[in-house]
Every structure is written in structure tokens, then in C-alpha cells.
Protein backbone atom coordinates (compact mmCIF):
# COMPACT_ATOMS: atom_id res chain seq x y z
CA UNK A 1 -18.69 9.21 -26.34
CA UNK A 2 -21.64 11.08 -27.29
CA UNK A 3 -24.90 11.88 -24.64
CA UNK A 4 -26.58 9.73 -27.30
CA UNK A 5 -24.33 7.12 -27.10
CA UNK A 6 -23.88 7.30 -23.48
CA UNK A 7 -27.66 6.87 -22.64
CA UNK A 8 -28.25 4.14 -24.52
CA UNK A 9 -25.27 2.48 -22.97
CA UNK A 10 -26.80 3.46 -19.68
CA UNK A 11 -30.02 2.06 -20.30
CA UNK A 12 -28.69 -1.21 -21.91
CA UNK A 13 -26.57 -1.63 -18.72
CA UNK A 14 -29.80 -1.21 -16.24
CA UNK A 15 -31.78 -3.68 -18.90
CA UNK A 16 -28.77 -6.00 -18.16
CA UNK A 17 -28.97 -5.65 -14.54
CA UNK A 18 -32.29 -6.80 -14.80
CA UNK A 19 -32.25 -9.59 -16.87
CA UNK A 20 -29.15 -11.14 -14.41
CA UNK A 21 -32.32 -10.88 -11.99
CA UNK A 22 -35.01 -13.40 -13.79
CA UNK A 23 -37.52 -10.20 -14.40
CA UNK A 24 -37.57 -11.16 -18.38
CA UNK A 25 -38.87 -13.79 -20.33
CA UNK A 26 -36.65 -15.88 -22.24
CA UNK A 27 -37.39 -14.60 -25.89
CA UNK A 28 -37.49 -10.91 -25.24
CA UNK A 29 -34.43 -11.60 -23.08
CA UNK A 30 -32.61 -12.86 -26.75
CA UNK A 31 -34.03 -10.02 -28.83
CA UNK A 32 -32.86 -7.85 -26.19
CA UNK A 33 -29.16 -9.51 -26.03
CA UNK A 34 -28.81 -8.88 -29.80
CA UNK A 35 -29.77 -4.98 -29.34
CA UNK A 36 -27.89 -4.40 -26.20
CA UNK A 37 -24.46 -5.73 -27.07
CA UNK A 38 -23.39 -3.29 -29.01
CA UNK A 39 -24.43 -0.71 -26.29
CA UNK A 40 -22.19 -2.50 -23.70
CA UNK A 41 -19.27 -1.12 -24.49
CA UNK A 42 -19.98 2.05 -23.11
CA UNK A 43 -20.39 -0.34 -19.50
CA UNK A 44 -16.89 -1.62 -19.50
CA UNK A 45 -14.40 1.19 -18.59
CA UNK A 46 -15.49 4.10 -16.46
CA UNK A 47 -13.62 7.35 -17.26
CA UNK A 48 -14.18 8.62 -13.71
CA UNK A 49 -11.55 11.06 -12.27
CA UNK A 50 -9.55 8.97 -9.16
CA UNK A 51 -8.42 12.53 -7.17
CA UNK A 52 -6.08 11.95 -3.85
CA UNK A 53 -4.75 15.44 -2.02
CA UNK A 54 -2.60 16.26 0.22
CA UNK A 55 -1.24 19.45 2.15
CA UNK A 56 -2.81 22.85 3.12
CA UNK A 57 -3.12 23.79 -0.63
CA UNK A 58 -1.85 26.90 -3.06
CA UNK A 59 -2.20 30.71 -1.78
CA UNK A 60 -4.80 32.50 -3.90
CA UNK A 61 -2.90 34.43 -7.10
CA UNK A 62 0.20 33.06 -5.84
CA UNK A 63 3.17 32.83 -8.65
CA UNK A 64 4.22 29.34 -9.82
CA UNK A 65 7.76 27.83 -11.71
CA UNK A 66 6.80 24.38 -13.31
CA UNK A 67 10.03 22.40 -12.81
CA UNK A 68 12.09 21.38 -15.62
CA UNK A 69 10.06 19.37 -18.39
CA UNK A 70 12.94 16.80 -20.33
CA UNK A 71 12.34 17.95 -23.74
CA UNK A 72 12.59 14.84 -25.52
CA UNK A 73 9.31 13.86 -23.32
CA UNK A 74 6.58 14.68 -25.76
CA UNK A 75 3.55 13.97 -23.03
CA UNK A 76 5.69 15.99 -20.51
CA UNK A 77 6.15 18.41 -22.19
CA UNK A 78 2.24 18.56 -23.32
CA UNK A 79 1.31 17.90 -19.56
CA UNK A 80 3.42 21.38 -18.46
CA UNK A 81 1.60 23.25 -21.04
CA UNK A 82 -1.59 21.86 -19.83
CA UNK A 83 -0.69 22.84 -15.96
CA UNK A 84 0.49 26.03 -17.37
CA UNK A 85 -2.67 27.03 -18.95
CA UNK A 86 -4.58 25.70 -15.94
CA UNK A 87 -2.63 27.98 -13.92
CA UNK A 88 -3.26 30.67 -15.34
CA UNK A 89 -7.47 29.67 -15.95
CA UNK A 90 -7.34 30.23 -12.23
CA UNK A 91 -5.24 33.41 -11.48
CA UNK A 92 -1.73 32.01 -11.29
CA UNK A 93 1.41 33.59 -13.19
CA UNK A 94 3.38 31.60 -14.67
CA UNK A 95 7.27 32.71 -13.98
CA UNK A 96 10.70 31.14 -12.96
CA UNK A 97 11.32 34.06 -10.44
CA UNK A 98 7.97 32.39 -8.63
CA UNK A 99 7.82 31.61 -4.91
CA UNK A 100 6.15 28.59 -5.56
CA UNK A 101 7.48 25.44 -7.50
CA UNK A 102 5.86 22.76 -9.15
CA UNK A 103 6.84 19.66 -9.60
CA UNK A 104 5.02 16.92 -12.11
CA UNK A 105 4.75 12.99 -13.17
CA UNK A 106 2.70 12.02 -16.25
CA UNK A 107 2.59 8.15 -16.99
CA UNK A 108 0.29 7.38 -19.89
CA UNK A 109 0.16 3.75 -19.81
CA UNK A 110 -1.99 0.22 -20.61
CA UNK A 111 -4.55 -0.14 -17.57
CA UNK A 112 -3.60 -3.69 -16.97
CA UNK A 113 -0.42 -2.27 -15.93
CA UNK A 114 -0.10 -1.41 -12.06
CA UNK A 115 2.50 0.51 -9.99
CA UNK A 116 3.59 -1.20 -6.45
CA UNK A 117 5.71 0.34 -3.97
CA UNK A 118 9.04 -1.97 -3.60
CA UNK A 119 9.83 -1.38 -0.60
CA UNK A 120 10.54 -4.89 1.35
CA UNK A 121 7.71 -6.09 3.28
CA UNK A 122 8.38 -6.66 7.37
CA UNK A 123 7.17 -10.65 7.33
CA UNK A 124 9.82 -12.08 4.66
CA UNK A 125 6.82 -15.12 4.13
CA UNK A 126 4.38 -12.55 3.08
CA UNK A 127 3.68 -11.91 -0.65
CA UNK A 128 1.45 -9.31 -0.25
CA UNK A 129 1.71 -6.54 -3.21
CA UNK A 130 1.14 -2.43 -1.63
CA UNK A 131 -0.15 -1.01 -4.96
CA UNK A 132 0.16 2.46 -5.48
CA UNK A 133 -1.84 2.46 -8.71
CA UNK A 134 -3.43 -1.24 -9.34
CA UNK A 135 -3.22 -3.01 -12.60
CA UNK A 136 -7.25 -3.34 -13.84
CA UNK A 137 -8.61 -6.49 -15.28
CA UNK A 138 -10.36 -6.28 -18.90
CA UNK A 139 -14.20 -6.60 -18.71
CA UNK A 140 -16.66 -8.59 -20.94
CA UNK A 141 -17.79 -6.00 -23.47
CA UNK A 142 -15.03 -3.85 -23.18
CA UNK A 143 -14.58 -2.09 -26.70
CA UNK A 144 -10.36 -1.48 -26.33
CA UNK A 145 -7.38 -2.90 -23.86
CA UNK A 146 -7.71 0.48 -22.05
CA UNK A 147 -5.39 3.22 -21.14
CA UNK A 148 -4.74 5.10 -17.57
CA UNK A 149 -3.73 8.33 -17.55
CA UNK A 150 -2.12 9.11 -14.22
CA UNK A 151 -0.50 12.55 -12.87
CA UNK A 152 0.76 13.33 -9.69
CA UNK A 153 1.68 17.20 -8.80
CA UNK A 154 3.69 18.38 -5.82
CA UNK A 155 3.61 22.26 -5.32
CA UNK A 156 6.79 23.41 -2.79
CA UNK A 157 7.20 26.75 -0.90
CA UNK A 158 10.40 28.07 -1.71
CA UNK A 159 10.05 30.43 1.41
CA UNK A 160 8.59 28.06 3.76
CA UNK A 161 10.88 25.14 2.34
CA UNK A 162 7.98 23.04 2.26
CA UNK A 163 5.71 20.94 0.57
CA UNK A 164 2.31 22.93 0.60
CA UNK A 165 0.45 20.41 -1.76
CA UNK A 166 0.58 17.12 -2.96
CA UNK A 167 -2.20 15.75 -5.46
CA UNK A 168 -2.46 12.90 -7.46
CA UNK A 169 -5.13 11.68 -10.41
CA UNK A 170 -5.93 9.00 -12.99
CA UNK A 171 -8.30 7.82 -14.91
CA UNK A 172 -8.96 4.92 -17.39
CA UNK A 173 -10.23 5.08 -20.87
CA UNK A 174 -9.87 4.87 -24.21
CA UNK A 175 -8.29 6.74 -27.03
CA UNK A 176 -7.49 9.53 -24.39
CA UNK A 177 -7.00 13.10 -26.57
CA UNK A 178 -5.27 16.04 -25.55
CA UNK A 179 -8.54 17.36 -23.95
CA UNK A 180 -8.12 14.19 -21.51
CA UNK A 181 -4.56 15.41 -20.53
CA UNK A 182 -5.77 18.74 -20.28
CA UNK A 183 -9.04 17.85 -17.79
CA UNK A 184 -6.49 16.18 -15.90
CA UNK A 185 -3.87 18.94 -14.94
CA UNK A 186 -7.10 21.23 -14.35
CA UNK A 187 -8.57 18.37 -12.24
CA UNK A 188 -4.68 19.07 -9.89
CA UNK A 189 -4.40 22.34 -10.27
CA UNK A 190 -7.95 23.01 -9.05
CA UNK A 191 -7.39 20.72 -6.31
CA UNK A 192 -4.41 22.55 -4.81
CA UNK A 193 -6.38 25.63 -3.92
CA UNK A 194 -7.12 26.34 -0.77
């Protein structure tokens, strides 16, 4: 979305706030509606970064090995080059002989789609859902169906034989690009220094 774009769809969605509020008369409030519709499609799906992290983070210039990518994957194996190539933006070599490994998940998916954890709940009456990643509900004005990209990197000490970071992103959108993917193994791999 352009800054244009994206300021206009900011100011259309303060107008709006204020016209749910009785501060407009009724005639400029449907001149307005037919001007700011358009514009509300930027209000409908944020693409703000969702960034959890875990563990006491990677060693400065420390060596990584990104785990085997299934080949026949063609968003993991775009994701690996992405982490590689973040890697290295901060310092990191690449190399199998590292002393750090990396292990990744990519799900590109709808964003009305969720992720629960299955594991059985302790009250066998209870139907409560433990979502890992919850399923999103379309808005009014919302220009696609929406997409989530979601990632989640684990970085293990092969000296220490231990897990020294865990991190784990999304974000919603639409027509994600390769930049998207990109933002979002830079988003991890930033987030695992220390």
C-alpha cells in the first residue's frame, strides 16, 4: 500500500470514528460515506508483525546450519533462503560444520484458518479451544479473504545440547510478496540476538 494510500485510509478511518460518535450532520455524513468507502479497505487487515521469543538468544558472529529444507516445499525452501540471507545481514556464516542449528516452520495460509493445540483438555465437559494461532474473522470493508504468514524458528546449541532460542511470528495481509517472507525471517533472526 502506498504512504498515499495509507493516509488517506488513516484519515477516512478517524472520520469514521467520528461519525459512529454523532459529531456530523446527516448530509455531510452521506457525502462523506461515498468518499470514504473506498479508503476503508486499508482499515480492515492490519499487517502488524505478532513477535513471541523465547530463550537466552544467539552468540554474536556465531556460525549457523539451517536444518534440512524438503525440496519439493517451494515456500520452505524460499523461507531458508530468506533466514540465510538474514543471517548473514547480521554477521552469521552460513555452514553445515556450524555449532549452532536452526530449525524452521513456514505456514502460509487463509487467516480464517486457526491452529489449536490438541492436546485433551483435564474437564472432559469443557469445550474450550487453546489456540496457538487463532482463526480471524473477515471485517466490513475488508478488500481480500486475507492471508497469515506465520514462522516459527528454534536455534539449538550443538555443544550445550540445548535450545538457546525459540521465536515465533505472523502476520495477516494481503497478496503477501517475497519481500513479506523476507521481513519475516529478518523479523526472527533479529530477534534471536542477544
Amino acid at each position: 500500500m502506498s504512504f498515499k494510500r495509507f493516509s488517506a485510509s488513516v484519515i477516512a478511518c478517524r472520520a469514521m470514528s467520528t461519525i459512529s460518535e454523532g459529531r456530523v450532520p446527516g448530509s455531510a455524513l452521506a457525502k462523506f460515506t461515498l468518499l470514504a468507502v473506498p479508503l476503508l479497505a486499508g482499515c480492515a487487515i492490519s499487517k502488524d508483525l505478532r513477535l513471541d521469543r523465547q530463550g537466552p538468544g544467539l552468540p554474536a558472529m556465531a556460525s549457523v546450519s539451517i536444518g534440512t529444507v524438503p525440496a519439493d516445499n517451494e515456500q520452505a525452501v524460499r523461507f531458508a533462503a530468506s533466514l540465510a540471507d538474514a543471517f548473514a545481514e547480521r554477521g552469521h556464516v552460513v555452514s553445515d560444520q556450524a555449532r549452532v542449528t536452526a530449525l524452521f516452520g513456514f505456514a502460509r495460509r487463509e487467516r480464517s484458518i486457526g491452529t489449536a493445540d490438541g492436546s485433551p483438555v483435564g474437564d472432559a465437559g469443557k469445550s474450550e479451544t487453546d489456540w496457538i494461532s487463532a482463526p480471524a474473522r473477515k471485517r466490513s470493508f475488508q478488500s481480500c479473504k486475507g492471508e497469515r504468514l506465520r514462522a516459527t524458528l528454534a536455534l539449538y546449541s550443538r555443544d550445550e545440547k540445548t535450545m538457546i532460542y525459540r521465536g515465533v511470528a505472523e502476520v495477516d495481509g494481503c497478496n503477501f510478496t517475497n519481500a513479506d517472507i523476507d521481513g519475516l525471517a529478518r523479523a526472527l533472526v533479529m530477534a534471536a540476538a542477544r
